[in-house]
N, C-alpha and C. Protein backbone atom coordinates (compact mmCIF):
# COMPACT_ATOMS: atom_id res chain seq x y z
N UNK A 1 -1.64 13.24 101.38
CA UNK A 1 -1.40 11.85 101.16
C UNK A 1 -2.27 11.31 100.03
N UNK A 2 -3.55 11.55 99.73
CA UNK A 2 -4.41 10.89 99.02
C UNK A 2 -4.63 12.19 98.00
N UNK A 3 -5.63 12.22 96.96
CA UNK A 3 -5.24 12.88 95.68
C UNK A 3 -4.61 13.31 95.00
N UNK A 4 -4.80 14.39 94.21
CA UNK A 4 -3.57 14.77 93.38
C UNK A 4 -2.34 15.68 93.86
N UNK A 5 -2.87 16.80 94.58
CA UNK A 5 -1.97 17.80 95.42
C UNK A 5 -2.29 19.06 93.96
N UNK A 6 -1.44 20.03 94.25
CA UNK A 6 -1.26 21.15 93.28
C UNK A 6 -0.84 21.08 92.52
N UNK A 7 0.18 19.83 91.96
CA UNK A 7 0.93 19.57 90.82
C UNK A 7 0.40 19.00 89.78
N UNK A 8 -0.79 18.39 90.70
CA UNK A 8 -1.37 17.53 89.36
C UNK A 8 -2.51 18.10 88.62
N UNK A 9 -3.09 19.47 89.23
CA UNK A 9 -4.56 19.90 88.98
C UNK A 9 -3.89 20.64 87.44
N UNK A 10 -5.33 20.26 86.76
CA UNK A 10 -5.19 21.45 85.40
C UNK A 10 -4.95 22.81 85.03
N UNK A 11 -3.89 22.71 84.49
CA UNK A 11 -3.94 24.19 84.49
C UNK A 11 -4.77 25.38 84.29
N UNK A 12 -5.09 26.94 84.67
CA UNK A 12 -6.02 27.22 83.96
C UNK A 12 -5.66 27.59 82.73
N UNK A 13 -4.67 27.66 82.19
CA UNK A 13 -4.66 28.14 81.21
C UNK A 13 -4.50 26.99 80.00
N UNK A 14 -5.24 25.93 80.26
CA UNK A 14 -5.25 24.88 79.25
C UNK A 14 -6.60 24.85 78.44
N UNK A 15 -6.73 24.20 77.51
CA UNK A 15 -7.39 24.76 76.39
C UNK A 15 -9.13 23.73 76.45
N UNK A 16 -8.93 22.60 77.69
CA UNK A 16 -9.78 22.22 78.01
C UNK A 16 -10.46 23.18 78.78
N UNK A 17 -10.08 23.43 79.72
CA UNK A 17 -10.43 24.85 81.05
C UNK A 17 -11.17 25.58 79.78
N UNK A 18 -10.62 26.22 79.23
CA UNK A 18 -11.40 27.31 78.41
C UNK A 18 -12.41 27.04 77.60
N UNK A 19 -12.49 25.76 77.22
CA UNK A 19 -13.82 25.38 76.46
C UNK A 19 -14.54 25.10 77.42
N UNK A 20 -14.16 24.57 78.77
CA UNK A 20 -15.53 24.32 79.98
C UNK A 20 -16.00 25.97 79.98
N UNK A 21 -15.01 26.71 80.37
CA UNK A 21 -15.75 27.95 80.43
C UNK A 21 -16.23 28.82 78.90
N UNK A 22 -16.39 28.22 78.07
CA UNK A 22 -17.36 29.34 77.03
C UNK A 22 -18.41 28.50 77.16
N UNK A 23 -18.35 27.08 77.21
CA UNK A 23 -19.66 26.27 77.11
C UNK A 23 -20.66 26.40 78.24
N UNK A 24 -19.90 27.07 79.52
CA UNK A 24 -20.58 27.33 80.35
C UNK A 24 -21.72 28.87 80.22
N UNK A 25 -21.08 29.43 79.29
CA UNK A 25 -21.55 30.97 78.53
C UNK A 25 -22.55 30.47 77.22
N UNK A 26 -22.86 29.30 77.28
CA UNK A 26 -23.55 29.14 76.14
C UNK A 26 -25.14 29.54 76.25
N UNK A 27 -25.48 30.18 74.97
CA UNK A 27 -27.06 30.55 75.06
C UNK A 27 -27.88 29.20 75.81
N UNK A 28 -27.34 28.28 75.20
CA UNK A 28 -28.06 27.15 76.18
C UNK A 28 -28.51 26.98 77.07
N UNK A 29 -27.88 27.54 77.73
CA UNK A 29 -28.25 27.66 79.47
C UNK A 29 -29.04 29.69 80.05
N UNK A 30 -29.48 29.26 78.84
CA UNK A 30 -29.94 31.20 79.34
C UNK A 30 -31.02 30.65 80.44
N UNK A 31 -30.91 31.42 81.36
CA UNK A 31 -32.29 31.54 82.26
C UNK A 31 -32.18 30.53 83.05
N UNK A 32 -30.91 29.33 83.17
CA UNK A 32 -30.74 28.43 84.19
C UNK A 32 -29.24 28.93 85.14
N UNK A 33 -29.74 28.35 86.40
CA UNK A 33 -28.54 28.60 86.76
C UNK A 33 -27.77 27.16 87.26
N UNK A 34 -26.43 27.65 86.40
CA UNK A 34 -25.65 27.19 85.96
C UNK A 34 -23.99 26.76 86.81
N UNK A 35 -23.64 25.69 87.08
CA UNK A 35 -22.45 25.36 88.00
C UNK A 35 -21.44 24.18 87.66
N UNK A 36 -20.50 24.41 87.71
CA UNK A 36 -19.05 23.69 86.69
C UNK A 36 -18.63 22.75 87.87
N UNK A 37 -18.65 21.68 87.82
CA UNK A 37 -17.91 20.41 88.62
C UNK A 37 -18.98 20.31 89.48
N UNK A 38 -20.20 19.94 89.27
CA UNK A 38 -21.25 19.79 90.45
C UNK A 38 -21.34 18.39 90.30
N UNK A 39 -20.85 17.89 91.82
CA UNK A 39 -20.94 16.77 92.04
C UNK A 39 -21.82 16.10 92.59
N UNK A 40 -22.54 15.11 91.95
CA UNK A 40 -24.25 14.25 92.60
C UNK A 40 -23.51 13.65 93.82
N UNK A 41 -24.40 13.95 95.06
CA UNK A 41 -24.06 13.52 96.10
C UNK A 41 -24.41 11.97 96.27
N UNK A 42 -25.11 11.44 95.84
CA UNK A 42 -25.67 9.85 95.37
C UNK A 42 -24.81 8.84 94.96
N UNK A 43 -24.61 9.31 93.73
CA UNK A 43 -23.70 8.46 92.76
C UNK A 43 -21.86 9.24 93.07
N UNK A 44 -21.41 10.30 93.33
CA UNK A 44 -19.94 11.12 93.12
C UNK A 44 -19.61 11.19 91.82
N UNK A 45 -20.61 11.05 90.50
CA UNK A 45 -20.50 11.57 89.59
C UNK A 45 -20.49 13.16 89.13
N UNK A 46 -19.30 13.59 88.44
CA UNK A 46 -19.29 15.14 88.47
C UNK A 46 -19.16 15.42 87.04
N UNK A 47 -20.12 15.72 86.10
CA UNK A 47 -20.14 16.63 84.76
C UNK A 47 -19.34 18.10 84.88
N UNK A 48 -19.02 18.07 83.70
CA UNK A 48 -18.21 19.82 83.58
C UNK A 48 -19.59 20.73 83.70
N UNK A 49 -20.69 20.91 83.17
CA UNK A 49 -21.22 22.01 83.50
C UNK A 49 -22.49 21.05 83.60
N UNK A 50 -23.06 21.58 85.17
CA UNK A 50 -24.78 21.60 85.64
C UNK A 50 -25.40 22.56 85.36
N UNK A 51 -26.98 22.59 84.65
CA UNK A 51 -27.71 23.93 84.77
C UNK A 51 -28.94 23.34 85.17
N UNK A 52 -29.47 23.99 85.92
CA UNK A 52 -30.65 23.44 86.75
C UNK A 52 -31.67 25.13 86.63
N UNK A 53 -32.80 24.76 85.96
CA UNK A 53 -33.83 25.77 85.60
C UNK A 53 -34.22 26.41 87.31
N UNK A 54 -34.54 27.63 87.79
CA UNK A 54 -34.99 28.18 88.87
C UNK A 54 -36.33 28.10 89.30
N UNK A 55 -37.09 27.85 87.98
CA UNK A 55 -38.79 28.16 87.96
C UNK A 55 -38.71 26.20 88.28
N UNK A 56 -38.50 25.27 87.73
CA UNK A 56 -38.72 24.16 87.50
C UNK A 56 -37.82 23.37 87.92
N UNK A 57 -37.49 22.85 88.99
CA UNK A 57 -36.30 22.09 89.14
C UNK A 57 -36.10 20.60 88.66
N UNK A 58 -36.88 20.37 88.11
CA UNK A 58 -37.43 19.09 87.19
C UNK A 58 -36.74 19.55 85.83
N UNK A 59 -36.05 20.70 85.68
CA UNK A 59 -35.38 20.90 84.40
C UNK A 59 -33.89 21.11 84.47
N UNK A 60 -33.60 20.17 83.77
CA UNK A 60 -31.49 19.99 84.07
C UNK A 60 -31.36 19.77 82.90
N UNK A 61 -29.85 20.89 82.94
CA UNK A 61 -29.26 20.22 81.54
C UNK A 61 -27.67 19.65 82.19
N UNK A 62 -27.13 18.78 81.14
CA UNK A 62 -25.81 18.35 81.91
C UNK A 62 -24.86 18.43 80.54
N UNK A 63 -23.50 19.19 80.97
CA UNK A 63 -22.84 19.57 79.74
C UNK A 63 -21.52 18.67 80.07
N UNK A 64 -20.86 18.54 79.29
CA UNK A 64 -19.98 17.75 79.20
C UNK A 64 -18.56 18.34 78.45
N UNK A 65 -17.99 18.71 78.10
CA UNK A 65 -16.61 19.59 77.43
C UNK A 65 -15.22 18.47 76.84
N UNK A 66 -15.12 18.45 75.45
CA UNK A 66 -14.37 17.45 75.26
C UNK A 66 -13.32 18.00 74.28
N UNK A 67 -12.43 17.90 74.81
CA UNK A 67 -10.82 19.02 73.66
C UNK A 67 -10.42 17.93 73.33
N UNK A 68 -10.52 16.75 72.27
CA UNK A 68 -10.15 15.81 71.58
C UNK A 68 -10.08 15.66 70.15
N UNK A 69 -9.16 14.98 69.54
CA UNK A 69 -9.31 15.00 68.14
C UNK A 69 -10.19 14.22 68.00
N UNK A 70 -10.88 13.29 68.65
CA UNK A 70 -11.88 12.70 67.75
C UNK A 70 -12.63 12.39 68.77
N UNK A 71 -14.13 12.71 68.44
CA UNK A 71 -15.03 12.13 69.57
C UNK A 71 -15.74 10.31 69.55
N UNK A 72 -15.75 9.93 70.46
CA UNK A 72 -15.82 8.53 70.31
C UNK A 72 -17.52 8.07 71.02
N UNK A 73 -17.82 6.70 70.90
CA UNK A 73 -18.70 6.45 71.35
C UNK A 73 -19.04 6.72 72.95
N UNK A 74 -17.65 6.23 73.53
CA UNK A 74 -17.50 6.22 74.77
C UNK A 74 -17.79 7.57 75.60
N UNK A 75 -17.32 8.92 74.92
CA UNK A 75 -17.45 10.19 75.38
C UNK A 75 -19.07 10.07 75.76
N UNK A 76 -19.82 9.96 73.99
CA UNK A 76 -21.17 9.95 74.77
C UNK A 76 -21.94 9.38 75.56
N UNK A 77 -21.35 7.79 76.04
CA UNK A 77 -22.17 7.27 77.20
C UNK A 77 -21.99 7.59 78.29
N UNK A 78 -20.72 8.79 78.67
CA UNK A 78 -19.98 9.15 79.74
C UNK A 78 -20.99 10.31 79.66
N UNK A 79 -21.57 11.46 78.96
CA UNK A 79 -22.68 11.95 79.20
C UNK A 79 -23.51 11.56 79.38
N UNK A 80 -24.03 10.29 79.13
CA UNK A 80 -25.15 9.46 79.31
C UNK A 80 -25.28 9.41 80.81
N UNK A 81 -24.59 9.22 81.38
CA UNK A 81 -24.33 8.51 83.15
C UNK A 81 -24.66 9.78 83.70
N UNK A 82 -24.10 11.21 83.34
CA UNK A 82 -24.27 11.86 83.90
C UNK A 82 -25.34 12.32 84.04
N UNK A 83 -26.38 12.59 82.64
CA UNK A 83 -27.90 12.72 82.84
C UNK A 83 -28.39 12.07 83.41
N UNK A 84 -28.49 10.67 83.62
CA UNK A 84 -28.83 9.73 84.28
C UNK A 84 -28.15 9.91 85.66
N UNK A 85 -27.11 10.13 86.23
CA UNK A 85 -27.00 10.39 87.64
C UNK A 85 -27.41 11.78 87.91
N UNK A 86 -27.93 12.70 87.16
CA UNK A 86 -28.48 14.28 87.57
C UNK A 86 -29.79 14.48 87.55
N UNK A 87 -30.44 13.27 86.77
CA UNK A 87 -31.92 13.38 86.27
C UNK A 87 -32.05 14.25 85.29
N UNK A 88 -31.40 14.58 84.70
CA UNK A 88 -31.90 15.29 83.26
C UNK A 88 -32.10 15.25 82.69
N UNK A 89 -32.85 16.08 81.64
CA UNK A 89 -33.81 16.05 80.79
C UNK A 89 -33.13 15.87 79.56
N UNK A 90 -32.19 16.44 79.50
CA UNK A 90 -31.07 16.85 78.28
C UNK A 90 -29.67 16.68 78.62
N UNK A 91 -28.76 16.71 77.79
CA UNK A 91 -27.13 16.72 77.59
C UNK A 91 -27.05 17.25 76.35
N UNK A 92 -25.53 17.99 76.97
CA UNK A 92 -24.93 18.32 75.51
C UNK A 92 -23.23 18.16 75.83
N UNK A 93 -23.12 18.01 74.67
CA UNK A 93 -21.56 17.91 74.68
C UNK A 93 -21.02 18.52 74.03
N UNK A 94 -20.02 19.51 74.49
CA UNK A 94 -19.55 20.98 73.88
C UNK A 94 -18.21 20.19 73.19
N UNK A 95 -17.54 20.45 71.97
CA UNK A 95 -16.12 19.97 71.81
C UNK A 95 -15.66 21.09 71.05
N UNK A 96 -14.49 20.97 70.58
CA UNK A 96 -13.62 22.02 69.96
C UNK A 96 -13.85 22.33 68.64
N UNK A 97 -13.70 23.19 67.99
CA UNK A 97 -14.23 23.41 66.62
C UNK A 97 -13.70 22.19 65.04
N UNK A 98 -11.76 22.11 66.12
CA UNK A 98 -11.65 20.84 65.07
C UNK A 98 -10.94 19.51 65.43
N UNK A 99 -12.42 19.19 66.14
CA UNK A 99 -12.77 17.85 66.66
C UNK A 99 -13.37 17.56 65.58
N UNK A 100 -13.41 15.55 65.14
CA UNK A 100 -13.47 15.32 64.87
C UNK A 100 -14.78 14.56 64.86
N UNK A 101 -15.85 14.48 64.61
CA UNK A 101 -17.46 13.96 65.02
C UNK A 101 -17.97 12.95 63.65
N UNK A 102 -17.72 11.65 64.65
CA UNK A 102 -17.83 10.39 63.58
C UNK A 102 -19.66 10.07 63.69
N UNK A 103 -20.28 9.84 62.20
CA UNK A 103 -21.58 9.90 61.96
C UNK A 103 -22.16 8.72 63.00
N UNK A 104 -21.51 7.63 63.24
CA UNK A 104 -21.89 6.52 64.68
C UNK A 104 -21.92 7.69 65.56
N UNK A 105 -21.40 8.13 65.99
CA UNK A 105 -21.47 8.79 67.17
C UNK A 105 -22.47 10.04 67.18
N UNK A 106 -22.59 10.64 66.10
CA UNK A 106 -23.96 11.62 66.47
C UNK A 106 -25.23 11.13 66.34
N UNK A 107 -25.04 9.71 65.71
CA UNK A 107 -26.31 9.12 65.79
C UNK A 107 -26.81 8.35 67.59
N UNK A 108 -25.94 7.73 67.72
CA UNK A 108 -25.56 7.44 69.05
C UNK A 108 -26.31 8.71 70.28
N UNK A 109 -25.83 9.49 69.66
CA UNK A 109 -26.19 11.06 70.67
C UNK A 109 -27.22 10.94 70.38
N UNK A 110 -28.15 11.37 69.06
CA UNK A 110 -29.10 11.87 68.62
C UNK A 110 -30.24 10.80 69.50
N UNK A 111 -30.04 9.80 69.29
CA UNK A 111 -30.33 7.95 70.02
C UNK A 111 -30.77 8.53 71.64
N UNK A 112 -29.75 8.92 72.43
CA UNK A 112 -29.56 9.28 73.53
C UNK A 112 -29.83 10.80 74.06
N UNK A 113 -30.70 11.94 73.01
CA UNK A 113 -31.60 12.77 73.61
C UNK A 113 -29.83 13.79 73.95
N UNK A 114 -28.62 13.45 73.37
CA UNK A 114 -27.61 14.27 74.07
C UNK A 114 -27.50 15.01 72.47
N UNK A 115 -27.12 16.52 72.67
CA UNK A 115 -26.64 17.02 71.34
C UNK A 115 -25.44 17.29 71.60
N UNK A 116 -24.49 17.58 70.40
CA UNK A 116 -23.32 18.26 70.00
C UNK A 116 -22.86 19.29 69.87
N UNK A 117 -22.19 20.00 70.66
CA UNK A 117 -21.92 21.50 70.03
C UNK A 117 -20.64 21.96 69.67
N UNK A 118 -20.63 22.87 68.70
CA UNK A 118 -18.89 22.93 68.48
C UNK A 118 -18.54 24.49 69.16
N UNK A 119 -17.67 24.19 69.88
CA UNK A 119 -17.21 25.93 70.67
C UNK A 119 -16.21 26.64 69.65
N UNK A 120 -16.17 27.51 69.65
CA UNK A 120 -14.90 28.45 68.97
C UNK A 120 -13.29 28.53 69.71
N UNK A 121 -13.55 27.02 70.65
CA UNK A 121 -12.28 27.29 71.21
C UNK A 121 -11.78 26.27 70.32
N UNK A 122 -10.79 26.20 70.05
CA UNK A 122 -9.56 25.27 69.06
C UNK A 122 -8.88 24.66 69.95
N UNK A 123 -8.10 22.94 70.15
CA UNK A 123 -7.50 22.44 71.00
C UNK A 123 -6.44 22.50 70.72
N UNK A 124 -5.59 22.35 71.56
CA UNK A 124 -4.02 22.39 72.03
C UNK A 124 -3.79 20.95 70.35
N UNK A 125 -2.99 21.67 69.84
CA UNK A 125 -2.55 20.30 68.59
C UNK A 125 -1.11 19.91 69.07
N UNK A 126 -0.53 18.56 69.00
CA UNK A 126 0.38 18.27 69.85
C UNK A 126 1.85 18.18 68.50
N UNK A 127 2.51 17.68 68.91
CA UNK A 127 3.78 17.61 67.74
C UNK A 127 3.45 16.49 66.65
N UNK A 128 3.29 15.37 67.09
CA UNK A 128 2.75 14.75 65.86
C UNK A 128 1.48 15.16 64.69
N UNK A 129 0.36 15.93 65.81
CA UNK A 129 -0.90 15.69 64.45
C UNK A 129 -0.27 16.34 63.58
N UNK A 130 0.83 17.21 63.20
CA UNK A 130 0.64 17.25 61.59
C UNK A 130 1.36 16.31 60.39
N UNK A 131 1.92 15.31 60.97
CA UNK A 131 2.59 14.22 60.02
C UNK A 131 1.60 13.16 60.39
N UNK A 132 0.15 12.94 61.04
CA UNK A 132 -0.50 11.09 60.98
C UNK A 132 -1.76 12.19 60.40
């Protein structure tokens, strides 16, 4: 009755799915261990990838995965919430290689202690982007 059911969940074979999972393989997270849809029991805020250090649990990183043509301000305050609802120290926000990263917005990040990373996964391009 209430959520999505099976019809509505993502596929895996969509091109978001696959950038959560290389970003989850990122050197970034060497030596933390690391968990995809971890939801803060506090707030029910859920980031694409948690890594929480073993030696230090005072050390979190919170990843975020974005298959968009263009990244916006909004993406990064939506990582913002999440460090802030995980306590972390850091964010990053993994996007597609040709995403689009407007200079407001990495300053914005840079502002907000979150970095940028570009994955080698490429996003799904739809029928219009090649005529706008």
């Amino acid at each position: 009755m209430f959520g999505f059911g099976e019809s509505k969940k993502v596929a895996d074979d969509n091109n978001w799915r696959k950038l959560e999972r290389e970003a989850a393989k990122s050197k970034r997270f060497e030596g933390y261990r690391v968990e995809e849809q971890k939801q803060s029991k506090s707030t029910g805020k859920r980031p694409d990838i948690f890594a929480i250090n073993p030696h230090d649990s005072r050390d979190r990183i919170v990843g975020e995965a974005k298959c968009v043509k263009e990244l916006t301000p909004r993406h990064i305050q939506q990582a913002r919430s999440y460090k802030g609802s995980h306590y972390a120290k850091e964010g990053v926000v993994f996007v597609a290689r040709d995403t689009k990263v407007p200079h407001n917005v990495r300053a914005e990040a840079r502002a907000s202690n979150i970095s940028i990373d570009r994955t080698n996964v490429s996003r799904k391009k739809g029928l219009l982007d090649g005529f706008i």
